[in-house]
Protein backbone atom coordinates (compact mmCIF):
# COMPACT_ATOMS: atom_id res chain seq x y z
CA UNK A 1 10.64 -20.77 35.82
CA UNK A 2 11.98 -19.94 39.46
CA UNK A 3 14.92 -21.30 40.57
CA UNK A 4 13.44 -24.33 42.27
CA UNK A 5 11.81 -25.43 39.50
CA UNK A 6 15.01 -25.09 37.41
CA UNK A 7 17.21 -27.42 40.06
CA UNK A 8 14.44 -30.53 39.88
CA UNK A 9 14.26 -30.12 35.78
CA UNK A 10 18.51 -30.61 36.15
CA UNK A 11 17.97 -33.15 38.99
CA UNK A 12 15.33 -35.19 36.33
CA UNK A 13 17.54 -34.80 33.39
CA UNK A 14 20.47 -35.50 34.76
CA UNK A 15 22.23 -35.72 38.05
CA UNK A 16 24.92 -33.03 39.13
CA UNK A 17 28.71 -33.92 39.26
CA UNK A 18 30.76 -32.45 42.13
CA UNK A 19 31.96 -29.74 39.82
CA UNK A 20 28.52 -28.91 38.41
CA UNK A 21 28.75 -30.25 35.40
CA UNK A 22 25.32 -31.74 34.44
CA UNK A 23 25.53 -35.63 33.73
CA UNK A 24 22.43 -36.88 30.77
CA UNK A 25 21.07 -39.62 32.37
CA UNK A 26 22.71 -43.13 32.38
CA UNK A 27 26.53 -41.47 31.70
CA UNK A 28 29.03 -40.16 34.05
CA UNK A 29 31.73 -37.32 33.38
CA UNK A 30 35.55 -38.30 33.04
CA UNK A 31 37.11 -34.66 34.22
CA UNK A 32 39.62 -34.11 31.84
CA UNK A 33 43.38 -35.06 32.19
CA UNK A 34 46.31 -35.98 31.13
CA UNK A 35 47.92 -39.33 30.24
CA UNK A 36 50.38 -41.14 28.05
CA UNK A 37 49.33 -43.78 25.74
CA UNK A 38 50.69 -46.97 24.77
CA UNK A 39 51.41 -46.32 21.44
CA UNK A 40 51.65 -42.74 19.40
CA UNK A 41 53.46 -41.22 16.86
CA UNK A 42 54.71 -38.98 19.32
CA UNK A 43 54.33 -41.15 22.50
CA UNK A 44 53.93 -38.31 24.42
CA UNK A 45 51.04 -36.67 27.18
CA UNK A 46 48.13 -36.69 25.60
CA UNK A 47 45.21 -33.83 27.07
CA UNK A 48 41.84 -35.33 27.31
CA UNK A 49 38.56 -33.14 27.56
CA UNK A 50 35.84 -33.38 29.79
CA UNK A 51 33.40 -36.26 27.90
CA UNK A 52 30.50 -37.84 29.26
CA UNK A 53 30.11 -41.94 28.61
CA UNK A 54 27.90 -44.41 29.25
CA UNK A 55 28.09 -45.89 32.05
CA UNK A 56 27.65 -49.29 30.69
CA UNK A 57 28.00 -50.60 27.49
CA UNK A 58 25.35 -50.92 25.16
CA UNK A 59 22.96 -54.07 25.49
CA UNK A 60 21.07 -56.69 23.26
CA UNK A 61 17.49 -55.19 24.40
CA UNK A 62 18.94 -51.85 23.72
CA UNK A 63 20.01 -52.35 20.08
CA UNK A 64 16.98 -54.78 19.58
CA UNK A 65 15.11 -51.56 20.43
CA UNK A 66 17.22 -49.89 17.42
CA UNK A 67 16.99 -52.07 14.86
CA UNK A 68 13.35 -51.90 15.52
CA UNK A 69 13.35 -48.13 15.24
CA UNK A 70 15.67 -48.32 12.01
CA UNK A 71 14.90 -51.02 9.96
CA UNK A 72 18.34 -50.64 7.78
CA UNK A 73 19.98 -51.87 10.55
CA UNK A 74 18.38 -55.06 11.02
CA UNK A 75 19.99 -58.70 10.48
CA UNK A 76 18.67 -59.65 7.21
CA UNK A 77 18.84 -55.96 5.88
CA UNK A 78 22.12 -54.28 6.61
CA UNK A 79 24.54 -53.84 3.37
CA UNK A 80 27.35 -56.23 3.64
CA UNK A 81 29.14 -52.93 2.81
CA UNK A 82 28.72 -52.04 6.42
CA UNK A 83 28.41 -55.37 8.20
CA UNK A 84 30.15 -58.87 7.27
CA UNK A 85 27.79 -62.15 7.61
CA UNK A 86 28.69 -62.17 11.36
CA UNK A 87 26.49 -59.31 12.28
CA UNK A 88 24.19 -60.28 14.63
CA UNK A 89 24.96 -64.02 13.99
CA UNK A 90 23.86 -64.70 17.46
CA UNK A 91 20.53 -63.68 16.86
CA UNK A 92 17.94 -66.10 15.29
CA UNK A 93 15.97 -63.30 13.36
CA UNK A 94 15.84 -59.86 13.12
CA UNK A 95 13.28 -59.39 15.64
CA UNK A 96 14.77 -61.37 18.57
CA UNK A 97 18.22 -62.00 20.38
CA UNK A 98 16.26 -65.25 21.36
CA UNK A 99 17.11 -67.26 24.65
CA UNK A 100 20.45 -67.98 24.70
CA UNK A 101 21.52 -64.28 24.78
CA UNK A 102 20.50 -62.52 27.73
CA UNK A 103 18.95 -58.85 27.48
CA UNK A 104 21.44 -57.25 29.75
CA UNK A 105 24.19 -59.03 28.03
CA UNK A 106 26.19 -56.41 25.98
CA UNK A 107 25.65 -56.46 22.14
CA UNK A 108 28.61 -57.87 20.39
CA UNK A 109 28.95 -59.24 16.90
CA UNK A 110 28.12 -55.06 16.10
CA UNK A 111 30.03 -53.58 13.04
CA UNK A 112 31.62 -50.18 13.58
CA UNK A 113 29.48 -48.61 10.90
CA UNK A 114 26.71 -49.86 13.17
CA UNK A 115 27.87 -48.82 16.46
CA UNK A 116 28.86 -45.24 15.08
CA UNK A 117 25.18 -45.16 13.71
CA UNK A 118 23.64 -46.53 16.94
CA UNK A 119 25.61 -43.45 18.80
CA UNK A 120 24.54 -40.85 16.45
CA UNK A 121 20.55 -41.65 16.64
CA UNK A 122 20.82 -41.57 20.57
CA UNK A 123 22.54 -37.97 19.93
CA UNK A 124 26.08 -39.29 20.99
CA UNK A 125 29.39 -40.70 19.31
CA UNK A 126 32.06 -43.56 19.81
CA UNK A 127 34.57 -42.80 22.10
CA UNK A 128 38.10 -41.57 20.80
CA UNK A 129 41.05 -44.21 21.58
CA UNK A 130 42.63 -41.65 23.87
CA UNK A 131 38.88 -41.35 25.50
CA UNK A 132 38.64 -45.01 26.27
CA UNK A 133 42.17 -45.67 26.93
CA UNK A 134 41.94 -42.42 29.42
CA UNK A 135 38.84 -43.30 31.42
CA UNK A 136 39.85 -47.21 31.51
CA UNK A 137 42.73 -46.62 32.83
CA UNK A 138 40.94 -46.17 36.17
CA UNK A 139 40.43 -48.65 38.91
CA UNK A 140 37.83 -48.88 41.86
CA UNK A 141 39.51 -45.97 43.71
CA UNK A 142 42.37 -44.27 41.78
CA UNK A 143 42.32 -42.53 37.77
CA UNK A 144 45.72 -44.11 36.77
CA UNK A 145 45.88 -47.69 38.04
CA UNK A 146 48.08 -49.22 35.07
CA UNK A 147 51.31 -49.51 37.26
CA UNK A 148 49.23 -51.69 40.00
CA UNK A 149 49.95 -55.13 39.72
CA UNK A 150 46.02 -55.70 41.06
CA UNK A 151 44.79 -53.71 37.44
CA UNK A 152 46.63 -55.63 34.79
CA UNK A 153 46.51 -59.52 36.72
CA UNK A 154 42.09 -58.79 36.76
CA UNK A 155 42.24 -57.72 33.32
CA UNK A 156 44.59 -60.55 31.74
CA UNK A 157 42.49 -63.21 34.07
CA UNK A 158 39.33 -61.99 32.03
CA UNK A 159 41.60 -62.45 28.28
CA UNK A 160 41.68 -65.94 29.57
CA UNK A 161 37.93 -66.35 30.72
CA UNK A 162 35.04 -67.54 28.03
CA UNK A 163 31.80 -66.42 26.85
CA UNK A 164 31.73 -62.94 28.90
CA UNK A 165 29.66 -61.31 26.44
CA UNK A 166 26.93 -63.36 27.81
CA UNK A 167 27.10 -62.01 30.99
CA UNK A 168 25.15 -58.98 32.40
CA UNK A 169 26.29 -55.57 32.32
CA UNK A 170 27.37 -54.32 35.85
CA UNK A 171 29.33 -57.87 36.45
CA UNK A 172 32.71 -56.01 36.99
CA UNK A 173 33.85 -53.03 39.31
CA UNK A 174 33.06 -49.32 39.34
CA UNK A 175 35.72 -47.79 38.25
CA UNK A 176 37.09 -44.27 39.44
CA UNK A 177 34.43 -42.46 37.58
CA UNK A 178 31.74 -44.50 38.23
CA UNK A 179 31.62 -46.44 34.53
CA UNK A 180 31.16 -50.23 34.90
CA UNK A 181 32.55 -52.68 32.35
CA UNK A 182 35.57 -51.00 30.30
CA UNK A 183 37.14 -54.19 31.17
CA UNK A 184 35.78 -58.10 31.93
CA UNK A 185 32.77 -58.14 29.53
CA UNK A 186 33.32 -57.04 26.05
CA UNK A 187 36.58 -55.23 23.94
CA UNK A 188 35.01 -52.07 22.70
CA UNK A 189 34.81 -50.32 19.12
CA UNK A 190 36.36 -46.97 19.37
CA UNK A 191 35.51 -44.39 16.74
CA UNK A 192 39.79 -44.24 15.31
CA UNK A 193 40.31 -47.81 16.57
CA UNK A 194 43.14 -48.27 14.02
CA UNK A 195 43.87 -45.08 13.65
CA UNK A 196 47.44 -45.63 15.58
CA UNK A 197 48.57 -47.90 13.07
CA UNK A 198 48.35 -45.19 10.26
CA UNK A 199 51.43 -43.64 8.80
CA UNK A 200 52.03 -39.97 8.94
CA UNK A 201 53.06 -36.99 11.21
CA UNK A 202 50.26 -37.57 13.40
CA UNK A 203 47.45 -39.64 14.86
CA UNK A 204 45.57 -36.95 14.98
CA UNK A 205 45.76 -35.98 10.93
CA UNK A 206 43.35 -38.44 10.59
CA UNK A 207 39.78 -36.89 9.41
CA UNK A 208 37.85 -39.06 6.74
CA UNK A 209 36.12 -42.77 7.75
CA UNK A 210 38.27 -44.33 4.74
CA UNK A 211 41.68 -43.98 6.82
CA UNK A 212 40.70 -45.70 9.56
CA UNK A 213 39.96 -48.86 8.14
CA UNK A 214 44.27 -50.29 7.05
CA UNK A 215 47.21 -49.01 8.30
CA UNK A 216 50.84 -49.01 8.16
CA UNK A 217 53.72 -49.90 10.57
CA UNK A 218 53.26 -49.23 14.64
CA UNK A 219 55.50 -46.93 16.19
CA UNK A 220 57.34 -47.11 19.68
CA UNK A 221 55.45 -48.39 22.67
CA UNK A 222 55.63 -45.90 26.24
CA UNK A 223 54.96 -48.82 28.40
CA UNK A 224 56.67 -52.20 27.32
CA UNK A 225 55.26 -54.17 30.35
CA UNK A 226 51.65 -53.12 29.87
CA UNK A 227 50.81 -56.21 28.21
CA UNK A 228 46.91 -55.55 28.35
CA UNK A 229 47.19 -52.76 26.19
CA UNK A 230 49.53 -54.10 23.93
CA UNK A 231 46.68 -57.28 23.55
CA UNK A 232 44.10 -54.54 23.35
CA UNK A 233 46.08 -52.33 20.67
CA UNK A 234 47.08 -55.84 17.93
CA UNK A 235 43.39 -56.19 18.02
CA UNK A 236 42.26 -52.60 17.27
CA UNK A 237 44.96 -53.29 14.28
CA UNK A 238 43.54 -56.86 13.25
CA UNK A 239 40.06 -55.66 12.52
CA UNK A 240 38.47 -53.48 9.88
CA UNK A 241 35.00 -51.42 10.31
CA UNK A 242 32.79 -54.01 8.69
CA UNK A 243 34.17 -56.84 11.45
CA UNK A 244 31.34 -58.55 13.48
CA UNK A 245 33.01 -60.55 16.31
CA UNK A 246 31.21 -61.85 19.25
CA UNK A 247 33.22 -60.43 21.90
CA UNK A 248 33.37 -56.94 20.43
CA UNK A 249 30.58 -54.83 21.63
CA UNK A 250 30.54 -50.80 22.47
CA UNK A 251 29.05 -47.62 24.38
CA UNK A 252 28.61 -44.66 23.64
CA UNK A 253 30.40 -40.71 24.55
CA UNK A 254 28.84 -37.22 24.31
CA UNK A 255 30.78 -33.90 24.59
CA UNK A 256 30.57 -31.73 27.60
CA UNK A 257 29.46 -28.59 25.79
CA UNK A 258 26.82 -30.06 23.75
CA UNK A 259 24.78 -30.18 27.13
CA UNK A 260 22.47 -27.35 27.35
């Protein structure tokens, strides 16, 4: 293969960033970085990798499609082990999201056991807290907008809106990296989501499924004004893998170096 050849194969799987780092199709790369989270152990700068995410979240054709392919997954079939009766409650069968969800709508009432399983049979993962938190932390034109007064007032209007899980992905602004959605649709599942509630010397000693599901006391905030992410972190704590709620949907991440 010449190298012409070779630059419309990477064009047709995937477009180029401007540091050359090949993008699969329908994701975007967050460079990597540096940032301080709301809550830690440690509450200190957290480095984030290079990660590629979807650049929307994850919709009701989509998983219809994935049920379809894995039947364990559908409404009438999953183990109450890994859903609660809310999965899918919107849906009328396990064939159909019927009329009153659209297609484009994200997915929501989607256990974690079933978004971690949806990631892994596309060849991707959940994002990490830190991941999420990092790449939403973006506005329209700058990677850290959460001292703007602009970023928090759009994202506590939406807390106060109704029924935005109905509405089609691509409704809200392209953030920084070009990923639509992290806020003004759906909260998202994140692959430790209560992981910063856990006791011990470290966030990050977490390693087995089981831990992430209970926790302990939180620890010292960074940001006291940042009420967003203080809305966004109770809820993380609130839930437990199994959860099905109908404004909780997901997308997906893939590492850099798994590319080819």
């Amino acid at each position: 293969m010449n190298l012409f050849q070779k630059t419309i194969v990477i064009l047709i799987c995937g477009f180029l960033s401007g540091n050359g780092v090949a993008q699969p199709q329908n994701m975007v790369t967050v460079m990597e970085g540096v940032y301080i989270p709301l809550y830690g152990v440690d509450s200190m700068a957290v480095k984030v990798a290079s990660f590629h995410m979807d650049v929307y979240p994850v919709t009701n054709s989509e998983y219809l499609a994935f049920v379809q392919k894995f039947p364990t997954w559908k409404k009438s079939q999953v183990k109450r082990l890994f859903a609660n009766k809310s999965y899918l409650t919107g849906w009328p069968n396990d064939d159909s999201f019927g009329d009153q969800l659209q297609p484009n709508a994200p997915v929501t009432n989607i256990s974690w056991f079933a978004a971690k399983k949806y990631c892994e049979c596309q060849g991707k993962r959940l994002p990490t807290i830190d991941e999420w938190e990092y790449a939403a932390m973006a506005d329209e034109s700058t990677a850290d907008a959460r001292k703007k007064k602009s970023y928090n007032q759009f994202i506590l209007g939406w807390y106060e809106r109704r029924n935005t899980y109905n509405e089609a992905i691509g409704s809200t602004f392209k953030n920084y990296w070009g990923i639509y959605d992290l806020h003004g649709l759906v909260w998202e599942w994140t692959s430790d989501f209560n992981s910063v509630l856990i006791s011990g010397e470290s966030r990050k000693d977490v390693d087995k499924d089981s831990n992430l599901f209970c926790g302990s006391a939180a620890v010292g905030a960074s940001d006291l004004m940042n009420y967003a992410a203080f809305m966004r972190y109770a809820f993380r704590g609130s839930i437990k893998a199994n959860y099905s709620i109908k404004n909780l949907g997901f997308r997906c991440v893939k590492d850099v170096e798994d590319q080819p």
